[in-house]
PDB file of N, CA and C in Angstrom:
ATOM      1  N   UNK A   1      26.776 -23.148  14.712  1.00  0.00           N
ATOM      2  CA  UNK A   1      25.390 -22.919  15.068  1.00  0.00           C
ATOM      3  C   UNK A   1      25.057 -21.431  15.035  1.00  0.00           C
ATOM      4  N   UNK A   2      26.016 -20.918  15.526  1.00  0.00           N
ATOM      5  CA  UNK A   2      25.431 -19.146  15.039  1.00  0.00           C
ATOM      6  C   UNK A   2      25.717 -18.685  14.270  1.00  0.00           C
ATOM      7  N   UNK A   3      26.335 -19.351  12.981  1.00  0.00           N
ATOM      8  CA  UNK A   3      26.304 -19.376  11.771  1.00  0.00           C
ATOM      9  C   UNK A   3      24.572 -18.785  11.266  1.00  0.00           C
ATOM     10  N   UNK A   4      24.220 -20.376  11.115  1.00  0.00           N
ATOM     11  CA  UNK A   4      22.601 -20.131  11.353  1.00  0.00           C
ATOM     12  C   UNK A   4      21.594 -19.007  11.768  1.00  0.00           C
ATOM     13  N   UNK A   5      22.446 -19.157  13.000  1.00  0.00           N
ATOM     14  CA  UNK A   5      21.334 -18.284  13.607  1.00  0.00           C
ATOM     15  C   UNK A   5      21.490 -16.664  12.691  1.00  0.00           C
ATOM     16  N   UNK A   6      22.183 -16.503  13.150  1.00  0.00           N
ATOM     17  CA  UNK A   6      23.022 -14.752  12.018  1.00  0.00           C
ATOM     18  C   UNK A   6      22.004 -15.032  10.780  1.00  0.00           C
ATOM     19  N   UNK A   7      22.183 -16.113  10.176  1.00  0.00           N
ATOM     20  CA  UNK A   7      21.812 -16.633   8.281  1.00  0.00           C
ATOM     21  C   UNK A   7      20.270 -16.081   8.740  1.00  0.00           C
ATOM     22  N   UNK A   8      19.784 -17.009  10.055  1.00  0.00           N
ATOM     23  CA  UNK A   8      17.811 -16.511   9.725  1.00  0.00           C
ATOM     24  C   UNK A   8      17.758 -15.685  10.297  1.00  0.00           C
ATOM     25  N   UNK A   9      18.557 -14.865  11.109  1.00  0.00           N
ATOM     26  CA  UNK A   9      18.292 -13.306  11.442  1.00  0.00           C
ATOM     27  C   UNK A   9      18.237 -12.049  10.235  1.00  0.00           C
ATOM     28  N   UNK A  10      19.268 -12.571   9.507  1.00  0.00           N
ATOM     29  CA  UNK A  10      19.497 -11.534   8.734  1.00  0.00           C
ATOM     30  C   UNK A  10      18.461 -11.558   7.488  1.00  0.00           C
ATOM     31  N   UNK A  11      18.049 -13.063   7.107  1.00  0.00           N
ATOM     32  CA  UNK A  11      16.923 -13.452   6.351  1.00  0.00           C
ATOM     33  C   UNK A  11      15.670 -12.618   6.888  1.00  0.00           C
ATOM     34  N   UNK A  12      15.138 -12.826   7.911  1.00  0.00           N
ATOM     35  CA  UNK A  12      14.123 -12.644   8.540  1.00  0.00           C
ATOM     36  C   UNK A  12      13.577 -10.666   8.279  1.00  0.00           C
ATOM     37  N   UNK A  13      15.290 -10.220   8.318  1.00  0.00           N
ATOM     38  CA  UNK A  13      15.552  -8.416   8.551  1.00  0.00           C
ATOM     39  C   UNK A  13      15.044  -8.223   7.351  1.00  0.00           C
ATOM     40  N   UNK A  14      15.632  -8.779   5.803  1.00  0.00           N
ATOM     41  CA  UNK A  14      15.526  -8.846   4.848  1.00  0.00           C
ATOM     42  C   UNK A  14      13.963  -8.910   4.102  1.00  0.00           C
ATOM     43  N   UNK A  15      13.433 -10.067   4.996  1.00  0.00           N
ATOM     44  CA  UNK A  15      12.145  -9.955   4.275  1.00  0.00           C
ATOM     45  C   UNK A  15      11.128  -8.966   4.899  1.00  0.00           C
ATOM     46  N   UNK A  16      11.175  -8.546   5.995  1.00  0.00           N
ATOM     47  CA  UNK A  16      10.565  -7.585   6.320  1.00  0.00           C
ATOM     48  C   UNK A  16      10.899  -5.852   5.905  1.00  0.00           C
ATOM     49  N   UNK A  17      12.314  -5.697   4.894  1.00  0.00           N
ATOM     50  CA  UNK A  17      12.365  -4.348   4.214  1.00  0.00           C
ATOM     51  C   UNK A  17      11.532  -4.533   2.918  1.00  0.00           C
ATOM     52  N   UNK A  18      10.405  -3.570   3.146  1.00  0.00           N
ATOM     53  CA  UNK A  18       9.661  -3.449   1.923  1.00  0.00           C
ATOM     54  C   UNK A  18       9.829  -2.017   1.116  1.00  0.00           C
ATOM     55  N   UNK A  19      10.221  -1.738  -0.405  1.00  0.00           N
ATOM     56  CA  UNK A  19      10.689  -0.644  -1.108  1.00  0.00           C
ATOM     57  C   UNK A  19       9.485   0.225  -0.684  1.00  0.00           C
ATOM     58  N   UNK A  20       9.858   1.144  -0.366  1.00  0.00           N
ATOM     59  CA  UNK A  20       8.959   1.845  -0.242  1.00  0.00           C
ATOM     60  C   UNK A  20       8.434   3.087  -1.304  1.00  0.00           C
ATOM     61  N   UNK A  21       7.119   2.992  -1.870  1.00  0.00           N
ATOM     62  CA  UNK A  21       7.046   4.041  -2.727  1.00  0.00           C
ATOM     63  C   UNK A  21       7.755   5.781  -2.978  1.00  0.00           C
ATOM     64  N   UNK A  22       7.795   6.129  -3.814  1.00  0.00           N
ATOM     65  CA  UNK A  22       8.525   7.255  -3.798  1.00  0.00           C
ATOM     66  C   UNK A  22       7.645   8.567  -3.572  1.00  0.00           C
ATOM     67  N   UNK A  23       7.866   9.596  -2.789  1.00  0.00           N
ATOM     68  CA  UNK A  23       7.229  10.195  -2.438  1.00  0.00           C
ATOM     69  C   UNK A  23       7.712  12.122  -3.008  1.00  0.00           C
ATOM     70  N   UNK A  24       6.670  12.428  -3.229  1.00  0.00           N
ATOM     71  CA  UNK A  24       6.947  13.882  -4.252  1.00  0.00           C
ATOM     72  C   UNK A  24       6.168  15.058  -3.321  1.00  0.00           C
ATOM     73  N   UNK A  25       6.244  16.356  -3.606  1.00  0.00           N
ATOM     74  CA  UNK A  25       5.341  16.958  -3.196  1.00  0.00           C
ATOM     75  C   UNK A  25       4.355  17.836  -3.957  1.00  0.00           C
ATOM     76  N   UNK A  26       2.974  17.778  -3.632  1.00  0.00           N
ATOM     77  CA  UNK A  26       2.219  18.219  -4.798  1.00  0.00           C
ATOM     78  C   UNK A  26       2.365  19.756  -4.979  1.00  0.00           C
ATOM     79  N   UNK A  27       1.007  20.315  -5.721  1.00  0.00           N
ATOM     80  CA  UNK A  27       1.316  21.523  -5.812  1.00  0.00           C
ATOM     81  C   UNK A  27       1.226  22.446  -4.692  1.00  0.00           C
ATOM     82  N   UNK A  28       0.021  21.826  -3.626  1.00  0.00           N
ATOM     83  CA  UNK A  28      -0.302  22.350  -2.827  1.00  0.00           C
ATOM     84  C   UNK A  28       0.939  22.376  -1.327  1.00  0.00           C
ATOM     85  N   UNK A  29       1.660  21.946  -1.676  1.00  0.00           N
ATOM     86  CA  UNK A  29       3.120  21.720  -0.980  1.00  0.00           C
ATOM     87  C   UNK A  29       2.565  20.116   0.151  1.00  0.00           C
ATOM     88  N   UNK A  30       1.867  19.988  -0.338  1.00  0.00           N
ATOM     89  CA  UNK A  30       1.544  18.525   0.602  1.00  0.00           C
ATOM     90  C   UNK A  30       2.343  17.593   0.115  1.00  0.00           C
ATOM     91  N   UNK A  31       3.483  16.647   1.290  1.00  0.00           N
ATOM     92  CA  UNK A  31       3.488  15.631   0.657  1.00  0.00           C
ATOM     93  C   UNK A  31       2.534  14.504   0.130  1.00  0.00           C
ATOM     94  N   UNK A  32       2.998  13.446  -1.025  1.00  0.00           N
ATOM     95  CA  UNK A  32       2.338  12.530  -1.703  1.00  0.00           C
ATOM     96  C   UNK A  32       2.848  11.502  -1.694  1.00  0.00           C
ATOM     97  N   UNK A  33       2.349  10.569  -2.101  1.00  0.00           N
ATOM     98  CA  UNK A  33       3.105   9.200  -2.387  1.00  0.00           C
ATOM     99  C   UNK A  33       2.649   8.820  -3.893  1.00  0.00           C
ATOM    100  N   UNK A  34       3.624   8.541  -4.433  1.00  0.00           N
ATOM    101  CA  UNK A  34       3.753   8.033  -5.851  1.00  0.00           C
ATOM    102  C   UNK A  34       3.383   6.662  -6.059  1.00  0.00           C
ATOM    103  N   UNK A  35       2.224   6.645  -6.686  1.00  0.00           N
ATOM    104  CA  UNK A  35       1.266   5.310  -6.695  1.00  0.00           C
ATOM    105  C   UNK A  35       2.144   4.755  -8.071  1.00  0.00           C
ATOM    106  N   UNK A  36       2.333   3.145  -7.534  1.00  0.00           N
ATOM    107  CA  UNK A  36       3.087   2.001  -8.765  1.00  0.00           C
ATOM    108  C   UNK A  36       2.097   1.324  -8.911  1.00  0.00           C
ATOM    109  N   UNK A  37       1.928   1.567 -10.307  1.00  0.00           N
ATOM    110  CA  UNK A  37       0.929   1.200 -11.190  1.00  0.00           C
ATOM    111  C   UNK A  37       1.008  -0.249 -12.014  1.00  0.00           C
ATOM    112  N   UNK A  38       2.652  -0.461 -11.662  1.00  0.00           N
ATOM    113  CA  UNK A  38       2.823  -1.902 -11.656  1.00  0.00           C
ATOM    114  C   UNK A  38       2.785  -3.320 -10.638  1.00  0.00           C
ATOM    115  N   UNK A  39       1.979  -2.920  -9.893  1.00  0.00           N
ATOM    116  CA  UNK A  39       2.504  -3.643  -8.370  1.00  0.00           C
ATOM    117  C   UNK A  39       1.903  -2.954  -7.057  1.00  0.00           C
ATOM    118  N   UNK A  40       2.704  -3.365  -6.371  1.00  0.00           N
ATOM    119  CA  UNK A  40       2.377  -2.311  -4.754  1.00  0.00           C
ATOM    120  C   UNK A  40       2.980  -1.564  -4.963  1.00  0.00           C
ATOM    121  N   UNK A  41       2.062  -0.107  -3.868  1.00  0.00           N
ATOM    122  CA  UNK A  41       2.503   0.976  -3.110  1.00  0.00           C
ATOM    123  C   UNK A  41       2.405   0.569  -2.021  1.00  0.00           C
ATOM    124  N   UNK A  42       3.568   0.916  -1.613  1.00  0.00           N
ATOM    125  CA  UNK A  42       4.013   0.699  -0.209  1.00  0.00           C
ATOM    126  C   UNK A  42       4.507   1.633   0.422  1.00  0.00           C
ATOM    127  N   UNK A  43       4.048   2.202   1.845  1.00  0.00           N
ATOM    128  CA  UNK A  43       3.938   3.118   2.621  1.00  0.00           C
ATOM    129  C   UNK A  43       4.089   2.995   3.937  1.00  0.00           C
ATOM    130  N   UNK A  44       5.338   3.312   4.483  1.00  0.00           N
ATOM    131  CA  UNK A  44       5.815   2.843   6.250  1.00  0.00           C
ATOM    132  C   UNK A  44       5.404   1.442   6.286  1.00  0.00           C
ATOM    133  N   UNK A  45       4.490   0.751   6.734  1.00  0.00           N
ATOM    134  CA  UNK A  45       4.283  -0.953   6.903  1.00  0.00           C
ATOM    135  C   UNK A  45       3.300  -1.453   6.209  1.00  0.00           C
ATOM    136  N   UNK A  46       2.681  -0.394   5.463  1.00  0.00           N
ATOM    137  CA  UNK A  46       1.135  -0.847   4.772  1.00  0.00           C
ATOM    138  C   UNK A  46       1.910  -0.881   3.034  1.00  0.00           C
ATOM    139  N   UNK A  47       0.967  -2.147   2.300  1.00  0.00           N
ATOM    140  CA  UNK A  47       1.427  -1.961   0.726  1.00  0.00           C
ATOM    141  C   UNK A  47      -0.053  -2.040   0.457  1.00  0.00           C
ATOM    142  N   UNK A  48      -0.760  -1.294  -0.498  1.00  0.00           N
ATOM    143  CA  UNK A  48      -1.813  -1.733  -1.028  1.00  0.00           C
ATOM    144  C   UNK A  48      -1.411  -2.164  -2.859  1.00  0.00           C
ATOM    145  N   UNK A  49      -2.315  -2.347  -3.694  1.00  0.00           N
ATOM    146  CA  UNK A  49      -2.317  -2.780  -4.844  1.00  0.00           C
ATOM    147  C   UNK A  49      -3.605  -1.575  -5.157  1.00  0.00           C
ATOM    148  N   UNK A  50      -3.126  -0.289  -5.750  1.00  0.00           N
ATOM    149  CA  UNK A  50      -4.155   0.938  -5.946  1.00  0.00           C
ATOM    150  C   UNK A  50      -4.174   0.812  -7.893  1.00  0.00           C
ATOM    151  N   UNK A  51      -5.082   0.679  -7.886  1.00  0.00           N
ATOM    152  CA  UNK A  51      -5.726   0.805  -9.583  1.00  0.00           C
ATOM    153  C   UNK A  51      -6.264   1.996  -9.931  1.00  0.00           C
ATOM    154  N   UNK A  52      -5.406   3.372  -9.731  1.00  0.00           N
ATOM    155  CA  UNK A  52      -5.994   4.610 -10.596  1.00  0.00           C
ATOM    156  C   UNK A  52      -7.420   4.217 -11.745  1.00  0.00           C
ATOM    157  N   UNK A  53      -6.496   3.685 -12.657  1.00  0.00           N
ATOM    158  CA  UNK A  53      -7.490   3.503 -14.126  1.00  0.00           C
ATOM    159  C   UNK A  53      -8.689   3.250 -13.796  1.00  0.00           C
ATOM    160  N   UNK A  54      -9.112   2.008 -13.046  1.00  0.00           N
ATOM    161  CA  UNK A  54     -10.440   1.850 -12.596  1.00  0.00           C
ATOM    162  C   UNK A  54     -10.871   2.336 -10.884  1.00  0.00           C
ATOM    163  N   UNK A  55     -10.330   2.797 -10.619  1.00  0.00           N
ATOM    164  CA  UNK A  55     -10.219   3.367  -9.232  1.00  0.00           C
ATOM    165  C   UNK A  55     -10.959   2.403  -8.241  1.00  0.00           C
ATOM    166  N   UNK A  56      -9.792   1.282  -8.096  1.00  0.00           N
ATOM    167  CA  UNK A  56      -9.973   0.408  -7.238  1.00  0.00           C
ATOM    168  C   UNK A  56      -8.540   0.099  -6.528  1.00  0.00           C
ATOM    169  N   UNK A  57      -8.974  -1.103  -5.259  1.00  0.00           N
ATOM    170  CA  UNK A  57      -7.658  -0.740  -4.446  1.00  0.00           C
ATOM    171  C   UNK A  57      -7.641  -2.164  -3.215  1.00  0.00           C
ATOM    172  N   UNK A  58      -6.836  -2.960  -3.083  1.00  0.00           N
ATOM    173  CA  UNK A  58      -7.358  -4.317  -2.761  1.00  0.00           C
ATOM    174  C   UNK A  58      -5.348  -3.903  -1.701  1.00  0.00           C
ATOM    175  N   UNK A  59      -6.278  -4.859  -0.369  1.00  0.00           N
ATOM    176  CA  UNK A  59      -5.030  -5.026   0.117  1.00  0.00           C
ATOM    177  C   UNK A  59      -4.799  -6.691   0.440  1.00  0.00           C
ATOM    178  N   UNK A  60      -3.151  -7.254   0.426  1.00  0.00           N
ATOM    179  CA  UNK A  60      -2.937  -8.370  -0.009  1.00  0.00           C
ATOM    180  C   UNK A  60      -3.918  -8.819   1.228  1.00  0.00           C
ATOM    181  N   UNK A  61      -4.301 -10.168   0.671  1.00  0.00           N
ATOM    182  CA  UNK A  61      -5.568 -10.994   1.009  1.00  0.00           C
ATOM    183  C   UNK A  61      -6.846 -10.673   1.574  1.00  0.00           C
ATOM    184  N   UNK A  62      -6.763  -9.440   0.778  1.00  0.00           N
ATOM    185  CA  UNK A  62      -8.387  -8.612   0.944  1.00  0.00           C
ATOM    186  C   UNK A  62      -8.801  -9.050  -0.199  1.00  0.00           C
ATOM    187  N   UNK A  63     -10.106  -8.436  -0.361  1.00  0.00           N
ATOM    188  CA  UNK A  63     -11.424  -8.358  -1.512  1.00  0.00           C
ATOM    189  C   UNK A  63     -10.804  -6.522  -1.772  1.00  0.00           C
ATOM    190  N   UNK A  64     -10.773  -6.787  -3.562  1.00  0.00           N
ATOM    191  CA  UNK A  64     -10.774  -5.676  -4.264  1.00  0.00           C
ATOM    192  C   UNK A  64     -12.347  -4.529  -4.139  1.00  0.00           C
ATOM    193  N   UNK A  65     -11.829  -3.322  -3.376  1.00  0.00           N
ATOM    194  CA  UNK A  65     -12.896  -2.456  -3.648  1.00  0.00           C
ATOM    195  C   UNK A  65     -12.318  -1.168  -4.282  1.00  0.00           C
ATOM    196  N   UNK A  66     -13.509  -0.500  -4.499  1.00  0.00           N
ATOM    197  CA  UNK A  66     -13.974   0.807  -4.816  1.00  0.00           C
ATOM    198  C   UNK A  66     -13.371   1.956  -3.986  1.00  0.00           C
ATOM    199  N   UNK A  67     -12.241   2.788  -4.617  1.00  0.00           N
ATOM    200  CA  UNK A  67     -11.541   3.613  -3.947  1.00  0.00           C
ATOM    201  C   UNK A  67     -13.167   5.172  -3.766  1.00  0.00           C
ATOM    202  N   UNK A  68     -13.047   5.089  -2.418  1.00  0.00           N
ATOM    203  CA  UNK A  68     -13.914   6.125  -2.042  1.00  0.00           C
ATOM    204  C   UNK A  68     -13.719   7.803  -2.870  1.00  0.00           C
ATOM    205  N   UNK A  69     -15.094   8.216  -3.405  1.00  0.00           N
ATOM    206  CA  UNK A  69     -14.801   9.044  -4.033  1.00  0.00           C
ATOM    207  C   UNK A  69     -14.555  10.449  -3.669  1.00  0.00           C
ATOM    208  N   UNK A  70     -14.075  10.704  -2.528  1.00  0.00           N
ATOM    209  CA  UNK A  70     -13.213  11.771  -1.687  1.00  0.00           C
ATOM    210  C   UNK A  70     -12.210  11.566  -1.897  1.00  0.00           C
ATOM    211  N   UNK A  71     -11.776  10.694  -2.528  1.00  0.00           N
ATOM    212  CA  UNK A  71      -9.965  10.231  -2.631  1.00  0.00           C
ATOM    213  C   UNK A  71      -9.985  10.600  -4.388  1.00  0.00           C
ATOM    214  N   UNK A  72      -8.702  11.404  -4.525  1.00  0.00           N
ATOM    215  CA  UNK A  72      -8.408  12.009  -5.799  1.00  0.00           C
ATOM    216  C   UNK A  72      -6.930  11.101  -6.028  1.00  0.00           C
ATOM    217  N   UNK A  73      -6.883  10.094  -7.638  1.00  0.00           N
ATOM    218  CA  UNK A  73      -5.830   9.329  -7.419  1.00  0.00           C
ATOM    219  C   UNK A  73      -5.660   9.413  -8.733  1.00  0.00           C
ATOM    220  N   UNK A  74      -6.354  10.697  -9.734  1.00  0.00           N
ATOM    221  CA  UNK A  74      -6.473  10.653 -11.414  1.00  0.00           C
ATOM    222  C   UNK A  74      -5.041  11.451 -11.522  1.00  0.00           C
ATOM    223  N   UNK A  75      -4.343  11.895 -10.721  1.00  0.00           N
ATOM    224  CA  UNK A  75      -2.770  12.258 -10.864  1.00  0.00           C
ATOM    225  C   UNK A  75      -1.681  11.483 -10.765  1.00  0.00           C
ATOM    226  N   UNK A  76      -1.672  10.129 -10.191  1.00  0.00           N
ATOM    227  CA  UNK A  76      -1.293   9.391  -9.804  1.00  0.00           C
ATOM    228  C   UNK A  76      -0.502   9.067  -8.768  1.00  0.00           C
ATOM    229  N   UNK A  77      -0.832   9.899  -7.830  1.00  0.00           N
ATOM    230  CA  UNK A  77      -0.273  10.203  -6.392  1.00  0.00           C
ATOM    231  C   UNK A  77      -1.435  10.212  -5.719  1.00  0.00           C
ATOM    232  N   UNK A  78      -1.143  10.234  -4.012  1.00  0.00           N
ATOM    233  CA  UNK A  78      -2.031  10.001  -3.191  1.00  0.00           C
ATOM    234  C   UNK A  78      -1.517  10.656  -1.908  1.00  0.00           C
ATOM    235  N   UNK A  79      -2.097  11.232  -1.149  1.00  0.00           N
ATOM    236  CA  UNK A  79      -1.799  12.048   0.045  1.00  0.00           C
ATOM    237  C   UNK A  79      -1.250  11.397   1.381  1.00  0.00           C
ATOM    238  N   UNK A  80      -0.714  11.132   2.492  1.00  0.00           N
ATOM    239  CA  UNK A  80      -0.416  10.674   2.884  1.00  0.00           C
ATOM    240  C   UNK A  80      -1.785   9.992   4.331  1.00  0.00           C
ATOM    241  N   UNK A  81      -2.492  10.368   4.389  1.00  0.00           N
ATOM    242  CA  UNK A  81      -3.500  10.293   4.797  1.00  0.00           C
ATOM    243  C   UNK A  81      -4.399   9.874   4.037  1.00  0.00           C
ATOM    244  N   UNK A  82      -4.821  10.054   2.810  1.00  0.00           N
ATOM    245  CA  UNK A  82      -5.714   9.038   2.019  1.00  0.00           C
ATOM    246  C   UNK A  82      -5.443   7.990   1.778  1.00  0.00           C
ATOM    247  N   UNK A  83      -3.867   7.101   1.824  1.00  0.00           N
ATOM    248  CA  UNK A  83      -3.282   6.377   1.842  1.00  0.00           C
ATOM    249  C   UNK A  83      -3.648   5.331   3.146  1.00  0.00           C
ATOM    250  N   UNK A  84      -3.758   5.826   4.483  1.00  0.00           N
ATOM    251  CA  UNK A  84      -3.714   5.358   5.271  1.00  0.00           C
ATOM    252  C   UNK A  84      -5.364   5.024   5.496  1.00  0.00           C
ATOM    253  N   UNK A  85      -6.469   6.074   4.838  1.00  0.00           N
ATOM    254  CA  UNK A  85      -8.047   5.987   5.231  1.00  0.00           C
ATOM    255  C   UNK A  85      -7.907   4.738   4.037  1.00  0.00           C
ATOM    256  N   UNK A  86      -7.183   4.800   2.880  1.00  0.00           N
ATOM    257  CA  UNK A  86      -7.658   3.300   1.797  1.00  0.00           C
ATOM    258  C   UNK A  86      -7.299   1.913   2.439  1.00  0.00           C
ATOM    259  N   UNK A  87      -6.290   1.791   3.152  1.00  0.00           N
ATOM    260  CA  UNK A  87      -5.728   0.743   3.337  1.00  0.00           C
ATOM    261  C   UNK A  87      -6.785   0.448   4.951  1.00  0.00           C
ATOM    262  N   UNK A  88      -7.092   1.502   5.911  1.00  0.00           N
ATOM    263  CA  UNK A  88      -8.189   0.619   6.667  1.00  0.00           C
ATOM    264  C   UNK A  88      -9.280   0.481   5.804  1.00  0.00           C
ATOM    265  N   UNK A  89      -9.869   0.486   4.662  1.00  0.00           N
ATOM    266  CA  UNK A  89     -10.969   0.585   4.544  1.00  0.00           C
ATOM    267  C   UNK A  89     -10.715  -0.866   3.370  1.00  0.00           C
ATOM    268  N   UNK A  90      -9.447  -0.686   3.018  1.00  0.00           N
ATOM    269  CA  UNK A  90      -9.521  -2.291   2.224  1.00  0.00           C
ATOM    270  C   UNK A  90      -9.111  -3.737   2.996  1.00  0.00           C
ATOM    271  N   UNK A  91      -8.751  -3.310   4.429  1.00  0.00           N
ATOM    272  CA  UNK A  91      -8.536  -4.229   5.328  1.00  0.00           C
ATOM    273  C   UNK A  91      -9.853  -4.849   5.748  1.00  0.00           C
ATOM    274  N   UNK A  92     -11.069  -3.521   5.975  1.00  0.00           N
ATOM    275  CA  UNK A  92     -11.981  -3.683   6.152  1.00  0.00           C
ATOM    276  C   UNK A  92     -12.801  -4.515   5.135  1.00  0.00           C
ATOM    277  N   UNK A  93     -12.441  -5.115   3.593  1.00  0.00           N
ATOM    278  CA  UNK A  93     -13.350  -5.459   2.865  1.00  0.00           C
ATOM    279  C   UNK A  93     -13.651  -6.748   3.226  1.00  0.00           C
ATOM    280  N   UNK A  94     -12.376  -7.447   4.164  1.00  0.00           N
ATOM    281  CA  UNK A  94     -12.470  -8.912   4.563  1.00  0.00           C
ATOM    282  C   UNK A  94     -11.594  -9.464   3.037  1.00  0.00           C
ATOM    283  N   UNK A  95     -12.073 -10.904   3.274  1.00  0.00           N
ATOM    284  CA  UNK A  95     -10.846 -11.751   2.588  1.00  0.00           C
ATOM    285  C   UNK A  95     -11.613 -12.517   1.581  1.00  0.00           C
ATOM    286  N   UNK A  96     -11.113 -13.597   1.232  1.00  0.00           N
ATOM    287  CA  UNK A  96     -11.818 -14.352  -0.230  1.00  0.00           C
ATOM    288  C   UNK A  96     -12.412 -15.409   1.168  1.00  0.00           C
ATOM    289  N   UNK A  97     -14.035 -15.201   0.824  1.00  0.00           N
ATOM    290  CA  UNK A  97     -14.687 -16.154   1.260  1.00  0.00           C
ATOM    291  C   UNK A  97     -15.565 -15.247   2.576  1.00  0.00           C
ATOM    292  N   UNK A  98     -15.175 -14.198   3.013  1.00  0.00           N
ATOM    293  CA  UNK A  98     -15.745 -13.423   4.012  1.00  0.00           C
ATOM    294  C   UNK A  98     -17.337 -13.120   3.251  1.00  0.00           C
ATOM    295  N   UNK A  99     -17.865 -12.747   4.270  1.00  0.00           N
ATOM    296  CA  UNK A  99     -18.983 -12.256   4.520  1.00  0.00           C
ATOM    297  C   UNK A  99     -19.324 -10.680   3.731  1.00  0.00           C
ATOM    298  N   UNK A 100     -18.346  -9.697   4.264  1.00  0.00           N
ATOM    299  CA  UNK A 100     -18.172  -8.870   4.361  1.00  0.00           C
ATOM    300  C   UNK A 100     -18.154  -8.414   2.358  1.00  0.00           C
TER     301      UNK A 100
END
């Protein structure tokens, strides 16, 4: 039985490590986070899905919006704080079927 238990503990540890994007520092010596252009960026507990090309930015089971145009993402990095203002603001878009 604690076979088991160990098996969905360690399962459980497992699915909650998410890769976390790779992080560089720009010119301005700020760190960045290196936006994957294939997939999520993922950042401490937040992943968004960021679309440089069309500068959009959807978080999982949000509504895809419009990355605010104070946010500079045509390098393909993102500040560590613009990171965190996109992801409340795509939490904020609501979900498929919201109002919002």
């Amino acid at each position: 039985m604690r076979v088991w238990v160990g098996i969905g503990t360690m399962a459980a540890l497992a699915a909650c490590d998410v890769p976390q994007a790779p992080i560089v520092t720009g010119p301005d010596g700020q760190v960045r986070i290196q936006i994957n252009t294939d997939g999520l960026t993922c950042y401490e507990t937040r992943c968004l899905d960021i679309d440089p090309a069309v500068r959009s930015v959807r978080s999982i089971g949000s509504r895809t919006i419009s990355i605010p145009g104070n946010i500079d993402v045509s390098d393909g990095t993102i500040a560590v704080a613009e990171f965190k203002e996109l992801g409340t603001a795509a939490l904020m878009a609501g979900g498929t079927g919201s109002q919002r």
